[in-house]
Protein backbone atom coordinates (compact mmCIF):
# COMPACT_ATOMS: atom_id res chain seq x y z
CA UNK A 1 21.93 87.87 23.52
CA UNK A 2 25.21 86.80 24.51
CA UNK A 3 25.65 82.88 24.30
CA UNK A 4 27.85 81.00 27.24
CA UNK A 5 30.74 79.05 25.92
CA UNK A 6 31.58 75.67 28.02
CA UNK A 7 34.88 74.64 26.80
CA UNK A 8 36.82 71.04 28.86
CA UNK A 9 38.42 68.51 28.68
CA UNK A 10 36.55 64.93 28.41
CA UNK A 11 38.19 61.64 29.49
CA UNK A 12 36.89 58.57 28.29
CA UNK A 13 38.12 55.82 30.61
CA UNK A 14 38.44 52.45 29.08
CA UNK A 15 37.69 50.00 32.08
CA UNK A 16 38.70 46.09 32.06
CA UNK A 17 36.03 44.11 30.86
CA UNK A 18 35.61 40.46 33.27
CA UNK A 19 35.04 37.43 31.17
CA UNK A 20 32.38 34.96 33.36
CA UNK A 21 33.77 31.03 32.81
CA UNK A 22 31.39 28.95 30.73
CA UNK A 23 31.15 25.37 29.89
CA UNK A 24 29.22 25.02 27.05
CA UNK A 25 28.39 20.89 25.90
CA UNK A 26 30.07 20.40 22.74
CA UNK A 27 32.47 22.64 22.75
CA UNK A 28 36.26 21.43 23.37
CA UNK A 29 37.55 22.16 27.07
CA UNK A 30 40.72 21.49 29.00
CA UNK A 31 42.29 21.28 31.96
CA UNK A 32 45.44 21.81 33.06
CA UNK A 33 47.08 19.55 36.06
CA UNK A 34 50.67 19.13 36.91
CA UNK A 35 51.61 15.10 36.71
CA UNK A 36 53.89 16.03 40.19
CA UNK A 37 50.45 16.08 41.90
CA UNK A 38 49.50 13.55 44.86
CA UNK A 39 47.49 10.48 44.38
CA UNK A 40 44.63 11.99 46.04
CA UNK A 41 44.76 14.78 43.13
CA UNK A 42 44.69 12.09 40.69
CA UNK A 43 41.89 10.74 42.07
CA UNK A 44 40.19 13.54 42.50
CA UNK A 45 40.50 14.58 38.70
CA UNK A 46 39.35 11.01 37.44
CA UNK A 47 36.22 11.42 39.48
CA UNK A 48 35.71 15.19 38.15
CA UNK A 49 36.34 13.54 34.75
CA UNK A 50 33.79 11.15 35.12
CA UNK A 51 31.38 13.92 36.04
CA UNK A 52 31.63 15.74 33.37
CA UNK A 53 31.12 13.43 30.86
CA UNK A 54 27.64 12.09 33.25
CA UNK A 55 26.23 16.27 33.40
CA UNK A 56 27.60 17.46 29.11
CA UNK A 57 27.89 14.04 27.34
CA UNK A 58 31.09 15.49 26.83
CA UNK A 59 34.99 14.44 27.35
CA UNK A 60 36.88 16.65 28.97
CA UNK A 61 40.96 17.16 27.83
CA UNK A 62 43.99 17.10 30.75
CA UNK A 63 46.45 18.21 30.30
CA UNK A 64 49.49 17.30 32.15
CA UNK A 65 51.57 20.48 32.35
CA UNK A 66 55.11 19.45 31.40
CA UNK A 67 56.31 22.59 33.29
CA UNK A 68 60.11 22.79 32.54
CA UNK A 69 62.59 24.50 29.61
CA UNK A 70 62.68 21.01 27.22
CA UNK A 71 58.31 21.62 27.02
CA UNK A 72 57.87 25.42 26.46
CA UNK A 73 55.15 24.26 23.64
CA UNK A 74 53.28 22.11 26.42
CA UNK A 75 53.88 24.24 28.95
CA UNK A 76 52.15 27.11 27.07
CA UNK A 77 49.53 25.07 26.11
CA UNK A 78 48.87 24.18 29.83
CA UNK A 79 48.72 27.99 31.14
CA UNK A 80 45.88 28.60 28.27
CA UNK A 81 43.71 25.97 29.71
CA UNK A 82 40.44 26.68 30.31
CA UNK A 83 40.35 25.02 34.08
CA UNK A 84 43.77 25.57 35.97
CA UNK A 85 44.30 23.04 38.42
CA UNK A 86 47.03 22.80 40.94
CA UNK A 87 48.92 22.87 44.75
CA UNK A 88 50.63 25.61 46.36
CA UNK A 89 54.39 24.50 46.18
CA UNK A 90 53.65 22.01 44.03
CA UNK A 91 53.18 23.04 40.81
CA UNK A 92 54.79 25.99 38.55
CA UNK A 93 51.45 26.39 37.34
CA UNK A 94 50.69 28.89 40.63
CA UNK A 95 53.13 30.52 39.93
CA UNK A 96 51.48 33.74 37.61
CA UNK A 97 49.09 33.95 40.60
CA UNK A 98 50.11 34.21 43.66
CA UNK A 99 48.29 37.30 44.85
CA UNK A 100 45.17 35.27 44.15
CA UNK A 101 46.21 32.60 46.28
CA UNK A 102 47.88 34.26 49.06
CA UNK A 103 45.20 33.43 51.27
CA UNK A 104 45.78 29.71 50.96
CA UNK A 105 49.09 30.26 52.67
CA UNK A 106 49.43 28.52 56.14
CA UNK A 107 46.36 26.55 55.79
CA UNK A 108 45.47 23.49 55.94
CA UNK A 109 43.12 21.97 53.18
CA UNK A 110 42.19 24.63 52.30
CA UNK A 111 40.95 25.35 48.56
CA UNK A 112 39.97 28.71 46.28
CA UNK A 113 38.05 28.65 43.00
CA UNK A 114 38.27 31.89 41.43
CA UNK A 115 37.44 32.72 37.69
CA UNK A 116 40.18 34.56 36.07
CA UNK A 117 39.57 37.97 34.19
CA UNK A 118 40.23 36.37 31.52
CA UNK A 119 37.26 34.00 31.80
CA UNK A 120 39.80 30.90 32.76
CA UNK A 121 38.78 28.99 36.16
CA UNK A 122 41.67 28.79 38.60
CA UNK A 123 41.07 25.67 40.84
CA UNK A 124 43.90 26.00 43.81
CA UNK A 125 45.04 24.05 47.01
CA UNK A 126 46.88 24.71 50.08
CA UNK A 127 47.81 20.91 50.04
CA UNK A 128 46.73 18.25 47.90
CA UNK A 129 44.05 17.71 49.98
CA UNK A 130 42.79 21.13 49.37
CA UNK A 131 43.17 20.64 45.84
CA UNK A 132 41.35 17.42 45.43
CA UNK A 133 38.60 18.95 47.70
CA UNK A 134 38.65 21.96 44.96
CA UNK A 135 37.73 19.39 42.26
CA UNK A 136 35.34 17.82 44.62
CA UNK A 137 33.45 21.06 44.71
CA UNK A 138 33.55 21.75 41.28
CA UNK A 139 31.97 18.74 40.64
CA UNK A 140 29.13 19.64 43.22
CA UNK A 141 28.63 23.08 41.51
CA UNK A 142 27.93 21.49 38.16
CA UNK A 143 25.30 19.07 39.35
CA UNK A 144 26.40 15.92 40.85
CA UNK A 145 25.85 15.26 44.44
CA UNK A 146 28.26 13.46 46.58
CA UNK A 147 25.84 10.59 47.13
CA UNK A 148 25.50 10.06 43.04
CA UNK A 149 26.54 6.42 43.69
CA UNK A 150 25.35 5.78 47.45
CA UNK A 151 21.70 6.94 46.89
CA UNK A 152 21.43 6.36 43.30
CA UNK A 153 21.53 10.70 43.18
CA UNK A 154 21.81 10.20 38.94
CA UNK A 155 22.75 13.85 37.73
CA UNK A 156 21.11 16.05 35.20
CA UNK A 157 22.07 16.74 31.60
CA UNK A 158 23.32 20.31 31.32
CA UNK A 159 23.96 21.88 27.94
CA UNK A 160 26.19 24.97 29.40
CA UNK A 161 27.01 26.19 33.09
CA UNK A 162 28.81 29.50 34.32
CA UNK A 163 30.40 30.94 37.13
CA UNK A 164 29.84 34.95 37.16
CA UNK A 165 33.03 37.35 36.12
CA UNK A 166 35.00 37.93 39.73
CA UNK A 167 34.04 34.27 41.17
CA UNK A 168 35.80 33.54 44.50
CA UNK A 169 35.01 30.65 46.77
CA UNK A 170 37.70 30.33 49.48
CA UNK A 171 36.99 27.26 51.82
CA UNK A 172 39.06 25.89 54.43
CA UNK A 173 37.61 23.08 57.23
CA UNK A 174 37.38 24.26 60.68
CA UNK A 175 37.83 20.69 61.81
CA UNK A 176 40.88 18.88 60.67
CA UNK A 177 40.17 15.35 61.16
CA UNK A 178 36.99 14.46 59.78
CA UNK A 179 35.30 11.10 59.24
CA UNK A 180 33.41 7.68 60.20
CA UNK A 181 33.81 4.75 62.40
CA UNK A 182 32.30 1.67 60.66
CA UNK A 183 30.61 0.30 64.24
CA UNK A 184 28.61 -3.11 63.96
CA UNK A 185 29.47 -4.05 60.56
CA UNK A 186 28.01 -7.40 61.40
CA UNK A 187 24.53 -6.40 60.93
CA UNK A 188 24.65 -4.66 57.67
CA UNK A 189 28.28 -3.84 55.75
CA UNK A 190 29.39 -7.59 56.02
CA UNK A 191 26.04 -9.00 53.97
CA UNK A 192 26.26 -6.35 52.09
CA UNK A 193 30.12 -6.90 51.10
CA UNK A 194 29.40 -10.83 50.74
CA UNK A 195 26.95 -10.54 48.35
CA UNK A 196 27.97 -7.71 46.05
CA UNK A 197 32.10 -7.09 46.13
CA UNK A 198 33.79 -9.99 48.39
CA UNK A 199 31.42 -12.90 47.39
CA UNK A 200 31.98 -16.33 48.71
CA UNK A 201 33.30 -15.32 52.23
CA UNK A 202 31.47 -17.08 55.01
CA UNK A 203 30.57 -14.94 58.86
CA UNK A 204 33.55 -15.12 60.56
CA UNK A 205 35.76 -14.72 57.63
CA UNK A 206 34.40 -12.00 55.74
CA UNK A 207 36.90 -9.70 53.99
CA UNK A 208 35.77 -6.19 53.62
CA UNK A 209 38.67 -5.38 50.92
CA UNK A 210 39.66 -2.58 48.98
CA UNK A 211 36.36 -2.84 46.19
CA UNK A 212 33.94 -1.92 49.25
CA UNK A 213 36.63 0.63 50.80
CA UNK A 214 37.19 2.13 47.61
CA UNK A 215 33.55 2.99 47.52
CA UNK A 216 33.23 4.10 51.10
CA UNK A 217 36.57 6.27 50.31
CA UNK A 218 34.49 7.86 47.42
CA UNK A 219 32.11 9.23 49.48
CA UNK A 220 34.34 10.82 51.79
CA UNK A 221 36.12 12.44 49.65
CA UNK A 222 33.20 13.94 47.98
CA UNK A 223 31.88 14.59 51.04
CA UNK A 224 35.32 16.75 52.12
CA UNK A 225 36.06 13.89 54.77
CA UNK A 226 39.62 12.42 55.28
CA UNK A 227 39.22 9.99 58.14
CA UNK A 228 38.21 6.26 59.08
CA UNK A 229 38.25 3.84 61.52
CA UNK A 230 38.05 0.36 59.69
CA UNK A 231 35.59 -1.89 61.13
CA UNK A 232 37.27 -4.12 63.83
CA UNK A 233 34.31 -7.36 64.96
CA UNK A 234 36.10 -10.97 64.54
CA UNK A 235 33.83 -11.11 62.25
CA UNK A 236 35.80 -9.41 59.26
CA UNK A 237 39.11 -10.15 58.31
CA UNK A 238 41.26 -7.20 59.46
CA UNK A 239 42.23 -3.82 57.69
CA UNK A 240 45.50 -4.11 57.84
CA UNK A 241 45.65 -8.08 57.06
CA UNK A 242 43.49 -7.33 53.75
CA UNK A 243 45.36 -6.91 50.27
CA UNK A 244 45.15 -3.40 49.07
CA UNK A 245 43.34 -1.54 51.85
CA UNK A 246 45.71 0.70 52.99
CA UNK A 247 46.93 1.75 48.94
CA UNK A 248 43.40 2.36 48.30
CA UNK A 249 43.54 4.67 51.49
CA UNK A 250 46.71 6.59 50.25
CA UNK A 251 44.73 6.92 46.65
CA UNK A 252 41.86 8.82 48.66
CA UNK A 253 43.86 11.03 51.52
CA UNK A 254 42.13 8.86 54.01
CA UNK A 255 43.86 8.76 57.23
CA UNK A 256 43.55 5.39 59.09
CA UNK A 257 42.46 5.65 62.58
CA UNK A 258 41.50 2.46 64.63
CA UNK A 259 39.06 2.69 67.64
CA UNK A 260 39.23 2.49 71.35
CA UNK A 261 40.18 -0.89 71.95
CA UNK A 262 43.48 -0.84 68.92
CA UNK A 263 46.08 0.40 70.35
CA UNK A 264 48.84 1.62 67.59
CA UNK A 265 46.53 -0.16 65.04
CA UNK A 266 46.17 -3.34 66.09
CA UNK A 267 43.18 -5.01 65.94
CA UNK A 268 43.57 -7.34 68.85
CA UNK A 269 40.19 -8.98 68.63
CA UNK A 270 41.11 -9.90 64.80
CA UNK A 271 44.69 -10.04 64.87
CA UNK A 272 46.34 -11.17 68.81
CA UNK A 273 45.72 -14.96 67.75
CA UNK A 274 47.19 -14.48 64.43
CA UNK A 275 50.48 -12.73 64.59
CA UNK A 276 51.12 -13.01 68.58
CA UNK A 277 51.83 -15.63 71.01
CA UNK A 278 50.71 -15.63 74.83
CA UNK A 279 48.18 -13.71 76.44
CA UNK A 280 47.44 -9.77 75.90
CA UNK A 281 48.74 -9.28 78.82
CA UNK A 282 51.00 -6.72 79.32
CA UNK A 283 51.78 -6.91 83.23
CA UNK A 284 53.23 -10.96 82.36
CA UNK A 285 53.80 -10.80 78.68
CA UNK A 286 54.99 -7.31 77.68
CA UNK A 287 57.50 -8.49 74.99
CA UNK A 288 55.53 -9.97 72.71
CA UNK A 289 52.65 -6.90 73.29
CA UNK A 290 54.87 -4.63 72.47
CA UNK A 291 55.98 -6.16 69.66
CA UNK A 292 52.56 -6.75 68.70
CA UNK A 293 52.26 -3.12 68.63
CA UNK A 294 55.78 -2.31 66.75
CA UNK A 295 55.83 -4.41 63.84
CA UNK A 296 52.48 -2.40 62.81
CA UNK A 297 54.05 1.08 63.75
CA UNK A 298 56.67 -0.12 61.40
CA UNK A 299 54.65 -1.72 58.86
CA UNK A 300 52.52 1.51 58.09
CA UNK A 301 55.05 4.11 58.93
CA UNK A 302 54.42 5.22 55.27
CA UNK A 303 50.77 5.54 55.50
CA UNK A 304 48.66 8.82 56.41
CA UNK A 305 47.64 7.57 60.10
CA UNK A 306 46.29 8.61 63.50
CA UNK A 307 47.15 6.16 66.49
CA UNK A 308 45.23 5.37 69.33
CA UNK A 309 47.21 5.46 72.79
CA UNK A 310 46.26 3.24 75.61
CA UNK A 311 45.77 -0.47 76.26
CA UNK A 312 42.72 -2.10 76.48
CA UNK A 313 41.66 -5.63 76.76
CA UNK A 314 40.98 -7.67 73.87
CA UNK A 315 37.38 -5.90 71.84
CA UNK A 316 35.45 -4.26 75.15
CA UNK A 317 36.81 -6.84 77.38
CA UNK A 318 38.48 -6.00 80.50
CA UNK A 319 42.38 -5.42 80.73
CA UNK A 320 44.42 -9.00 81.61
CA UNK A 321 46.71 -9.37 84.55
CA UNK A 322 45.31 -6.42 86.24
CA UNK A 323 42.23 -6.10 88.56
């Protein structure tokens, strides 16, 4: 019997093995962030901070990538860092990946976490919106809901959590603006600011200052949000005539807004009597209306805002000097 003979050729193909990213409590992790990042990142990564320690029990390391030719050391260090966190055009730290974030491009807070073959987590923005949004999420994915503080959500002690080899999450708001308008605050934000974070103001006076905001803020960014209209009854003390308000804004990415009845954000109800003279009237007294208005324009010029066009009368009172 004659015996058949296969003879070939066998290639063994060696394919790229995908590391999943793992945080594992107790064991050392870092994370890389530019210090050229916006306020809003900084935030951002303090609150992500503080979430990690609340889920592992753990501190987490930042790095602050000293990108440049005088830090090669640092700079190295940075790039090995388990979470990679940073802003398209903003940081050099992008800059070994921009096929990953090419779909960022163009968009507006937008943000992409995608774990690295290597098993490193790559946390990216369009803006530094996007970015802080990133960390926002991040945060969300590990346990800890936006309304940890607000409804007393306490999160859960993890001892490890992974993302799968290949992760990609690519978000990007379909809505640019969004937000709240605190409405009524008379009823329940102004006893609630009295008695907890602006004690010893009386009705009438009450100052709803950067303490409560900076809680309120919190939430929104947690919650993706970016925009607020400041409560406006005589009751309160005005946004813009409060000390610290509108930094604790910038330190969020909240844009300031005002409602129907403040034009270029003035609050007429609160403000008219304070830093005007005449009637708001601006068919007999358009000079010092429309200076009214300027001095604010010029005042926050520096500040993320959105104005309201249009006069109205003073709160949801009818226009003066017109019928």
């Amino acid at each position: 019997m004659k015996k058949a003979i296969l003879t070939g050729c066998f290639t063994l193909l060696l394919l790229p093995l995908h590391a999943q990213f793992t945080i594992t409590s107790g064991t050392p992790l870092t994370l890389a962030c530019d210090s050229s990042e916006q306020p809003v990142v900084e935030t951002a990564l303090q609150l992500f901070r503080r979430d990690y320690a609340a889920v592992f029990a753990d501190s987490l390391r930042i790095l602050g990538s000293l990108v440049d030719n005088q830090a090669p050391a640092a700079d190295a260090q940075a790039r090995q860092a388990h979470i990679l966190v940073g802003t398209l055009g903003t940081t050099p730290l992008l800059s070994a990946f921009e096929e990953e974030t090419a779909a960022l491009q163009a968009q507006k807070q937008a943000f992409l976490l995608k774990v690295l073959p290597d098993g490193r987590l790559l946390v990216a923005g369009s803006d530094a919106h996007g970015t802080a949004y990133a960390l926002m999420e991040l945060s969300r994915l590990i346990g800890v809901s936006p309304w940890e503080w607000w409804a007393d959500v306490t999160p859960m002690h993890r001892d490890t959590f992974t993302l799968p080899a290949l992760y990609s999450d690519l978000q990007a708001p379909s809505v640019e603006y969004r937000g709240i308008f605190i409405n009524d605050e008379d009823w329940g934000l102004v006893p609630w600011t009295r008695y907890n974070y602006e004690p010893g103001s009386e009705y009438g006076t009450c100052t709803i200052g950067p303490r409560t905001h900076g809680r309120v803020f919190e939430l929104l960014l947690r919650l993706k949000a970016n925009t607020f209209w400041p409560a406006m009854h005589e009751c309160t003390t005005p946004f813009f005539l409060t000390k610290g308000n509108r930094e604790v804004a910038a330190r969020y990415g909240i844009y300031i807004g005002t409602s129907h009845c403040e034009p270029l954000a003035c609050n007429a109800a609160g403000e008219w009597s304070l830093r005007a003279q005449g009637d708001y009237d601006y068919a007999h007294n358009a000079p010092a209306v429309y200076r009214f208005w300027e001095e604010r324009v010029k005042e926050v010029a520096g500040n993320p805002m959105i104005y309201t066009i249009g006069m109205r009368g003073v709160h949801d009172g009818p226009m003066q000097g017109v019928t």
